[in-house]
Protein backbone atom coordinates (compact mmCIF):
# COMPACT_ATOMS: atom_id res chain seq x y z
CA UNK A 1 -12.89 -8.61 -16.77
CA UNK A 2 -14.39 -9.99 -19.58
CA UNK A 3 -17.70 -9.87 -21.73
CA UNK A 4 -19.30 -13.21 -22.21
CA UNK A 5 -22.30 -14.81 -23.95
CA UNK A 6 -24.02 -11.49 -24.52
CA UNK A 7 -23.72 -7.60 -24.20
CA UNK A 8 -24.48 -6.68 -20.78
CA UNK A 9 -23.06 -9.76 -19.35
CA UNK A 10 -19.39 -10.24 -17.89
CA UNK A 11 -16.89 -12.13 -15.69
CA UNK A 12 -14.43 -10.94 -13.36
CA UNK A 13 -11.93 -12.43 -11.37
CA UNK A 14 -9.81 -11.24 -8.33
CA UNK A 15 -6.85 -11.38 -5.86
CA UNK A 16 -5.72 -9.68 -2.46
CA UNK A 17 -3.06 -10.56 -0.72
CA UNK A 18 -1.69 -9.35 3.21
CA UNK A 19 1.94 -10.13 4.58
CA UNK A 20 2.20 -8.97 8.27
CA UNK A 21 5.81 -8.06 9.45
CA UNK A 22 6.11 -11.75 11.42
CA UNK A 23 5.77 -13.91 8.22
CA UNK A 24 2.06 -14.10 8.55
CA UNK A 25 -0.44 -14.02 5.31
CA UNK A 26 -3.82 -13.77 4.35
CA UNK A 27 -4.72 -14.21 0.83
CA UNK A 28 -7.99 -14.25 -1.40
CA UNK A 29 -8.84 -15.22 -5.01
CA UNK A 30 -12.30 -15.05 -6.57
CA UNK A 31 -14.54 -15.75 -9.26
CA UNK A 32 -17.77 -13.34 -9.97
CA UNK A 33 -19.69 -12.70 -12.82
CA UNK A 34 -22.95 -10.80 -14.15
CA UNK A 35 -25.22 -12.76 -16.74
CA UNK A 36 -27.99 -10.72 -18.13
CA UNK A 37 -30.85 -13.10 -18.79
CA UNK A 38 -34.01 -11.07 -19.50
CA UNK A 39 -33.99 -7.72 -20.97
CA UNK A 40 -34.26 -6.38 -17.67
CA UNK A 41 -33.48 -9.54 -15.62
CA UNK A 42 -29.77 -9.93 -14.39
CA UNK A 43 -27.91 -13.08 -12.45
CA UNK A 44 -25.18 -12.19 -10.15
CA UNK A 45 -22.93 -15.17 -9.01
CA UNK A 46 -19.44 -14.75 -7.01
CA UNK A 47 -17.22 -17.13 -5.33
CA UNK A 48 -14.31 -15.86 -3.08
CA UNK A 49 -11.50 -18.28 -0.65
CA UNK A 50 -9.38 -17.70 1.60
CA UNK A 51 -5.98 -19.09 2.75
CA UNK A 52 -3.92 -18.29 5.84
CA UNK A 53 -1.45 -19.22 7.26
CA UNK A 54 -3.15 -20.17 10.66
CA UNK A 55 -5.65 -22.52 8.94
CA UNK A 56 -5.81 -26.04 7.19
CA UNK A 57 -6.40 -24.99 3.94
CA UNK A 58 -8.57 -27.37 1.75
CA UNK A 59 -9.65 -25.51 -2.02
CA UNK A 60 -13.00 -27.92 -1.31
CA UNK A 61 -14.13 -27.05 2.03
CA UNK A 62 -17.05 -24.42 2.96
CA UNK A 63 -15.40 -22.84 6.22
CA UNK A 64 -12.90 -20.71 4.30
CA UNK A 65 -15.23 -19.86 1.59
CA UNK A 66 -17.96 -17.21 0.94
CA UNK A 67 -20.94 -17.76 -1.99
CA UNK A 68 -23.34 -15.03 -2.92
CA UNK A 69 -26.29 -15.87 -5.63
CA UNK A 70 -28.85 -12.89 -6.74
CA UNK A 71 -31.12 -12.69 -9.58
CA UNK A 72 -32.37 -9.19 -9.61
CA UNK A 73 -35.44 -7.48 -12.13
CA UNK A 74 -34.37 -3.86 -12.24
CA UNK A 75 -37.56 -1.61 -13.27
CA UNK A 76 -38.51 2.10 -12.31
CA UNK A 77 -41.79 1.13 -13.78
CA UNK A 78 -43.78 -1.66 -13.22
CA UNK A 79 -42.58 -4.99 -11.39
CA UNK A 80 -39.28 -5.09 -9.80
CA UNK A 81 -37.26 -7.84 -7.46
CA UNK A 82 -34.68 -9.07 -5.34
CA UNK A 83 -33.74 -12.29 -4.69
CA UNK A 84 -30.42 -13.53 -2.60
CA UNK A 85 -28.49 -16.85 -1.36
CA UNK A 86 -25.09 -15.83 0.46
CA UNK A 87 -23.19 -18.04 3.02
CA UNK A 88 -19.83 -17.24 4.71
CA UNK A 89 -18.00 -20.29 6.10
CA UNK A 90 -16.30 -20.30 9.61
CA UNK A 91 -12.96 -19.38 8.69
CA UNK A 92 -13.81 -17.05 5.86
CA UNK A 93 -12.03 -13.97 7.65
CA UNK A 94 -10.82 -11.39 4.64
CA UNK A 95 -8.05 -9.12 6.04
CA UNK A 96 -8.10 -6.80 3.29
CA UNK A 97 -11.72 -6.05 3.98
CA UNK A 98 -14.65 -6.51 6.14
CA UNK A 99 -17.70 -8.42 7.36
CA UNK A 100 -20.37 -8.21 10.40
CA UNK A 101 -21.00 -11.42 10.87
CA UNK A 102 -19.02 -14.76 10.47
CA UNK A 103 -20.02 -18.29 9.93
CA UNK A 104 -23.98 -17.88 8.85
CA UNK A 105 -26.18 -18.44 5.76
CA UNK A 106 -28.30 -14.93 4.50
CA UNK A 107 -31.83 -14.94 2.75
CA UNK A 108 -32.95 -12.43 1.12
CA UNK A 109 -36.24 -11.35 -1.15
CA UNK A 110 -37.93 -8.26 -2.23
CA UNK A 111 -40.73 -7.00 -4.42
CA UNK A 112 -41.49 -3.85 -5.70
CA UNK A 113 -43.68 -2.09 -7.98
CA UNK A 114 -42.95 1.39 -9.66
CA UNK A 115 -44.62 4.16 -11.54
CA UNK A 116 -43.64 7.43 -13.68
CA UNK A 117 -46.33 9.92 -13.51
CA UNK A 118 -45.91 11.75 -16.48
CA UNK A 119 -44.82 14.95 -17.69
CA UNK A 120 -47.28 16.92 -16.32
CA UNK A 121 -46.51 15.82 -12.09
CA UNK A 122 -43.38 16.91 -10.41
CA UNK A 123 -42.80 13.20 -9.27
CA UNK A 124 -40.12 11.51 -11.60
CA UNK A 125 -41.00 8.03 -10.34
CA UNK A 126 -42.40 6.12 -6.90
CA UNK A 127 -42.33 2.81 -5.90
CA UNK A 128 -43.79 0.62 -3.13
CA UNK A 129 -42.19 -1.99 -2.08
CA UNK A 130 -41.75 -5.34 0.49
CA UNK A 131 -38.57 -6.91 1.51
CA UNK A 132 -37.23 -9.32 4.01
CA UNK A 133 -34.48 -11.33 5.25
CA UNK A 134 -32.89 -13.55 7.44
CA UNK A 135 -29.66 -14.31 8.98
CA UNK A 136 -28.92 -18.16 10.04
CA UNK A 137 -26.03 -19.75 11.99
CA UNK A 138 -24.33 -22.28 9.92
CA UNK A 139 -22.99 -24.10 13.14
CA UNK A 140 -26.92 -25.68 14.42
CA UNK A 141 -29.47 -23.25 11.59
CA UNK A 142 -31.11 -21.19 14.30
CA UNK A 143 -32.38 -18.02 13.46
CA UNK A 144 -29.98 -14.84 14.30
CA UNK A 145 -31.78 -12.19 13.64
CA UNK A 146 -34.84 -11.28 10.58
CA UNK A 147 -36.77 -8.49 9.07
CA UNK A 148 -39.67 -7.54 7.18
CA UNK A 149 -40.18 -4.27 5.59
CA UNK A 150 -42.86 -2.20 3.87
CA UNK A 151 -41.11 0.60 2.05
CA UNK A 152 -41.82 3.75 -0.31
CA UNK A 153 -39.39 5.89 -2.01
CA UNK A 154 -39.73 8.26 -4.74
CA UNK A 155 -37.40 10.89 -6.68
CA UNK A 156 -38.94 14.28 -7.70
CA UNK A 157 -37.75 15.83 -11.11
CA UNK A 158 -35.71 18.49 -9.37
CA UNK A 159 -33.79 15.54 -7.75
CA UNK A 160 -34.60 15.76 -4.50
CA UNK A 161 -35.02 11.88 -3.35
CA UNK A 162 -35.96 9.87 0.20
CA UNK A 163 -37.79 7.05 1.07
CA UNK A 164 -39.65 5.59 4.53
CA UNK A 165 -39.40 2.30 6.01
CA UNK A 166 -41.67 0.09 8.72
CA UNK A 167 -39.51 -2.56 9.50
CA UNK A 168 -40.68 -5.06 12.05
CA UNK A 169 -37.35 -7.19 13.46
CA UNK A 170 -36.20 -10.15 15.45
CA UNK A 171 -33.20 -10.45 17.03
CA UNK A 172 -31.31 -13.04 19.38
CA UNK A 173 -28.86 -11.97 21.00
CA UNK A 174 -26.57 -14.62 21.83
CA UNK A 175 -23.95 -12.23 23.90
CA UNK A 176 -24.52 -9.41 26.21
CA UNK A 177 -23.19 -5.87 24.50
CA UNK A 178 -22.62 -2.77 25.87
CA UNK A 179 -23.76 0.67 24.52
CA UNK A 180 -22.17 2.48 27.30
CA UNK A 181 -20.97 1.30 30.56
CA UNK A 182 -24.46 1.33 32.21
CA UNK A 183 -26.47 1.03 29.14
CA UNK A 184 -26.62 -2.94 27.83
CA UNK A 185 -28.97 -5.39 26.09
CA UNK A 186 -28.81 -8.50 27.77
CA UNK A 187 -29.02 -11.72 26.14
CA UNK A 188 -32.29 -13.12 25.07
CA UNK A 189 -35.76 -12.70 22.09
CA UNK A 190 -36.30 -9.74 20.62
CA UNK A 191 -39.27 -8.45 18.44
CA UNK A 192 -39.59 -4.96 17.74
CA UNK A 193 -40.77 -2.20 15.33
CA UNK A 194 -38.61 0.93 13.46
CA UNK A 195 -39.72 3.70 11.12
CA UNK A 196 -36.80 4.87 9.39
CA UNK A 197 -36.70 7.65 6.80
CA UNK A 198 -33.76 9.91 4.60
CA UNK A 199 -34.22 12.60 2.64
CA UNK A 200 -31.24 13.69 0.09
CA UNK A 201 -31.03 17.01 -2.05
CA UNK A 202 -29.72 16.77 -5.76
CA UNK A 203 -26.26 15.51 -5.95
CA UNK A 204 -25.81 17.86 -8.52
CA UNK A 205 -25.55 20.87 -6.14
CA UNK A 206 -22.78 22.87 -4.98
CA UNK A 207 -24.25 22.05 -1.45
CA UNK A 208 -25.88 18.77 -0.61
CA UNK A 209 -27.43 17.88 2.53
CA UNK A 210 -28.99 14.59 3.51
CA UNK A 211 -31.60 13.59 6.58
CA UNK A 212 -32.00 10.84 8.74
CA UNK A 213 -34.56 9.61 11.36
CA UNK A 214 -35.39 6.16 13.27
CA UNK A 215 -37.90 5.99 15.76
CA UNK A 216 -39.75 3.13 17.86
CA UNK A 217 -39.17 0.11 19.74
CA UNK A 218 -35.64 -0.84 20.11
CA UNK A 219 -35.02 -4.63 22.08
CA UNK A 220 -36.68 -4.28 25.56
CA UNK A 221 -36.77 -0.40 24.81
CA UNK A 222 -37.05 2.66 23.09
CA UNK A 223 -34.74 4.74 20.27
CA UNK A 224 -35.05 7.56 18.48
CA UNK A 225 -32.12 8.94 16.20
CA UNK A 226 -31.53 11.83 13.96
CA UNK A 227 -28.66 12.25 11.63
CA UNK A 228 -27.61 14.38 9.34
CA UNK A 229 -24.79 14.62 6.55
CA UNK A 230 -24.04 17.93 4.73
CA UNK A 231 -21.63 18.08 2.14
CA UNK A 232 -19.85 21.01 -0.34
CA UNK A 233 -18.68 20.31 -3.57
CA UNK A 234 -15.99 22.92 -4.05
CA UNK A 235 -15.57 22.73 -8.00
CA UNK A 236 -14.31 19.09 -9.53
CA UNK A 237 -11.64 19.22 -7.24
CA UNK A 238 -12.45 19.47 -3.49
CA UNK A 239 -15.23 17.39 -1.47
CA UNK A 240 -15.70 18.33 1.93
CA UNK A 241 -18.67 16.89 4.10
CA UNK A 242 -19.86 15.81 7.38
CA UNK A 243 -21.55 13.69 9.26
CA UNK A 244 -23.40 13.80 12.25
CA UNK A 245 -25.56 11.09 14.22
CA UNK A 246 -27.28 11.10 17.68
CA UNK A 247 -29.12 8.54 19.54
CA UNK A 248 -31.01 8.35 22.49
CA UNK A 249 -31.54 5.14 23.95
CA UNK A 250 -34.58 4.18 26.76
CA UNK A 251 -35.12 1.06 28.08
CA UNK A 252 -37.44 1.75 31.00
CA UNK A 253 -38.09 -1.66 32.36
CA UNK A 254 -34.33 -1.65 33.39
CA UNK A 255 -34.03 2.16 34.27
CA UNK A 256 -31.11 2.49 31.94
CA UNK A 257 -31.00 4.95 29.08
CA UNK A 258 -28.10 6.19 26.72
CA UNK A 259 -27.64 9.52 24.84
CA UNK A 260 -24.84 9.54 22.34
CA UNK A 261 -23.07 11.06 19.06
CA UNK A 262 -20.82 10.27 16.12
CA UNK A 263 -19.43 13.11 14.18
CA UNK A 264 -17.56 12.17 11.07
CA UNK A 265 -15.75 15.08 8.81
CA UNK A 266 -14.37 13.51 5.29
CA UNK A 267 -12.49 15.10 3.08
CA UNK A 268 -11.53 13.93 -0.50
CA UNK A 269 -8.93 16.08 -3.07
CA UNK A 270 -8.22 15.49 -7.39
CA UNK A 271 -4.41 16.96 -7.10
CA UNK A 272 -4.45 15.79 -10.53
CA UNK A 273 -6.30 12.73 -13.17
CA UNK A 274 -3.44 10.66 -11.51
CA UNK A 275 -2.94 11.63 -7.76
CA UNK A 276 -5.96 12.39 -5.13
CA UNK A 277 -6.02 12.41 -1.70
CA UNK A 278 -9.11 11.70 1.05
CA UNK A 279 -9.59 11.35 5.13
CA UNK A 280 -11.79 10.47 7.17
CA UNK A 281 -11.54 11.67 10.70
CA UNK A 282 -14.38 10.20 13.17
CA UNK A 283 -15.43 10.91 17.20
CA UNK A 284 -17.20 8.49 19.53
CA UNK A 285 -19.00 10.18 22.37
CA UNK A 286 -20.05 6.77 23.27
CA UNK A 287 -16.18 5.26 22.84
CA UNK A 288 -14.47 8.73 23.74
CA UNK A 289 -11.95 8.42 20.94
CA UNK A 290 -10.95 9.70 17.38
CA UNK A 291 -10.43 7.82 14.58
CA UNK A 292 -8.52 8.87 11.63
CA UNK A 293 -7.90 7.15 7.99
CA UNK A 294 -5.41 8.87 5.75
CA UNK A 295 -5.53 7.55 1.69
CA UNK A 296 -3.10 8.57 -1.03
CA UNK A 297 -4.05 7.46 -4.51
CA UNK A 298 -1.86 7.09 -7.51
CA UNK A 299 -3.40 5.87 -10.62
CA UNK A 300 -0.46 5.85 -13.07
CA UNK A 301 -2.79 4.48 -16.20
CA UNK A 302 -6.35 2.85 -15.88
CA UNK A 303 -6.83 -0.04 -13.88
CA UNK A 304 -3.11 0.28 -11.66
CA UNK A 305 -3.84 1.76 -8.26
CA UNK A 306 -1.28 2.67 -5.37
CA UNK A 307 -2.51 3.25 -2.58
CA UNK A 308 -0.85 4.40 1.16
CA UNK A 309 -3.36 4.12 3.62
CA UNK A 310 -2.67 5.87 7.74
CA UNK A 311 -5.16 4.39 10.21
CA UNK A 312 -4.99 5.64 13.77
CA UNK A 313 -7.48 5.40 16.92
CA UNK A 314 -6.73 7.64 19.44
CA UNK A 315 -8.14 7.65 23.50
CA UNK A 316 -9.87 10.96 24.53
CA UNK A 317 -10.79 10.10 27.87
CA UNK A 318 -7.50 7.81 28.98
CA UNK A 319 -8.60 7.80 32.64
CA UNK A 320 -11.50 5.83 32.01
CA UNK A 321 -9.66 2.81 32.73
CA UNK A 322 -7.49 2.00 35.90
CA UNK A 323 -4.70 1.41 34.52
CA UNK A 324 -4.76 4.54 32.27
CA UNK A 325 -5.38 3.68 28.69
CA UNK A 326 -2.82 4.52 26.36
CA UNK A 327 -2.88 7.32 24.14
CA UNK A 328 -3.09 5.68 21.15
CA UNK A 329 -5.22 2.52 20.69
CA UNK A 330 -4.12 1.67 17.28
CA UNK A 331 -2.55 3.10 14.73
CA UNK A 332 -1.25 0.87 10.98
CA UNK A 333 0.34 2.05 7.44
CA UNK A 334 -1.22 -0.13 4.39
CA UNK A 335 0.73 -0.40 1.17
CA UNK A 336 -1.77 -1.51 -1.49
CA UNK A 337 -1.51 -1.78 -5.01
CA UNK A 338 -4.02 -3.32 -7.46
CA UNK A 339 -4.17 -4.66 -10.93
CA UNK A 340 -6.72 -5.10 -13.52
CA UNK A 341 -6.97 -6.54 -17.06
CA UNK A 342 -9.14 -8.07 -19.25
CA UNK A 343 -8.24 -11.59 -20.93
């Protein structure tokens, strides 16, 4: 990392490597850096490749690369936005990481306009905003899915923060998926409308508890979905908190519904300044399995990390499946280490 041009304003560079067991190797070197152009106006560019062993690698083509161009305003009070250019190439798979999507172009642009009340209203700030985007498919530039949003959030002085969202999408589904085994959306158009709002507590409590709800059309259907995600700081130490999501699922026309949950329990631990520990264990109803990720951290001066990493997905319900599934779906050890410096 290193400060450039002005204060504020910095370049970074970066590196992962993966070696599997049979000689195979995935590797990753980029370029980012933050430019702060207006006093409140900030340009973010990065640049990552890829080469692996199972591709032709050329340093000049697209399909193993990924670009990603913002320029954001960032303003509690008065005029705020978001603009964004990303594209991810065909063969721009990171192994030490993860992506949604593959092969596509993303838009993305967002206003917003803030206020601080004063001293004499409990509401720190508020702002209104609008905000959409859109997903394209690098292969022939059809649309994959889009959004537009009208949102509000606000942050009283006590800390207690949320916002709503009416999001009207689009969505074509080029593949049939599955929730459940009787429960699918089948390939085709899709417009529909969600309402989506979270509420948080102050993060500065001893207990913390956060809110979720979506409601409205969903594809040819109907969802509504709760969550919630408490969490207990015990001293600077110990960080305990779960999570807990439910959906239910209607989609009349086709006489198929779905009810399911995801219950998530993470755990993180400061042994010391140098060694901490966290997990995450999560279950499926939908997938009827556990899955479990076990990290040990060892920070032996700033900016050297060690990390051993357990991941394991385990079958609940093994008779599902004729033949009987196996007990354990998955399981991997990770040795990671990681370096910075500045130049």
């Amino acid at each position: 990392m290193r400060h450039v041009i002005k204060k504020c304003s910095y370049i970074c560079g970066m590196w992962t490597l993966r070696i599997g067991t049979i000689g195979s190797y995935n590797t990753a070197y980029g370029l980012y850096g933050i430019f702060k152009v207006f006093e409140n106006d900030y340009l973010n560019v990065k640049l990552v490749q890829l080469i692996d062993n199972s591709l032709r690698n050329n340093m000049f083509s697209l399909d193993p690369t990924r670009l990603y161009v913002n320029w954001s305003r960032f303003n509690d009070k008065g005029l705020s936005y978001d603009f964004t250019w990303s594209r991810s190439g065909r063969d721009f798979n990171p192994q030490i990481g993860f992506q949604m999507r593959s092969d596509y172009t993303h838009y993305h642009g967002g206003l917003g306009y803030g206020w601080i009340p004063g001293e004499t209203f409990s509401l720190q700030n508020h702002q209104v905003g609008i905000r959409t985007q859109t997903f394209t498919d690098n292969r022939d530039n059809s649309i994959q899915s889009s959004d537009i949003a009208l949102e509000y959030e606000f942050r009283f002085k006590s800390n207690y923060n949320g916002n709503f969202s009416l999001t009207r999408m689009y969505e074509n589904v080029a593949d049939t998926f599955n929730f459940s085994r009787d429960t699918y959306v089948p390939t085709g158009i899709y417009r529909f409308i969600q309402l989506e709002t979270h509420i948080n507590s102050p993060e500065t409590n001893h207990l913390i508890l956060g809110l979720d709800f979506w409601g409205g059309s969903f594809y040819d259907g109907n969802r509504y979905s709760f969550g919630f995600e408490p969490s207990w700081n015990i001293g600077s130490s110990v960080q305990l908190a779960l999570e807990y999501n439910h959906d239910f699922l209607k989609f009349k026309d086709r006489n198929q519904s779905f009810s399911g949950g995801v219950l998530g329990f993470k755990a993180h631990i400061m042994a010391t300044t140098k060694l901490s520990a966290s997990a995450f264990i999560q279950y499926n109803s939908a997938e009827n399995d556990f899955i479990t990720n076990i990290r040990l951290r060892y920070n032996p001066r700033e900016g050297n990390d060690f990390y051993i990493v357990v991941n394991e997905g385990r079958s609940t319900y093994r008779d599902i499946e004729n033949p009987r599934l196996p007990l354990f779906n998955s399981r991997s050890i990770l040795l990671k280490y990681t370096y910075t410096f500045t130049l």
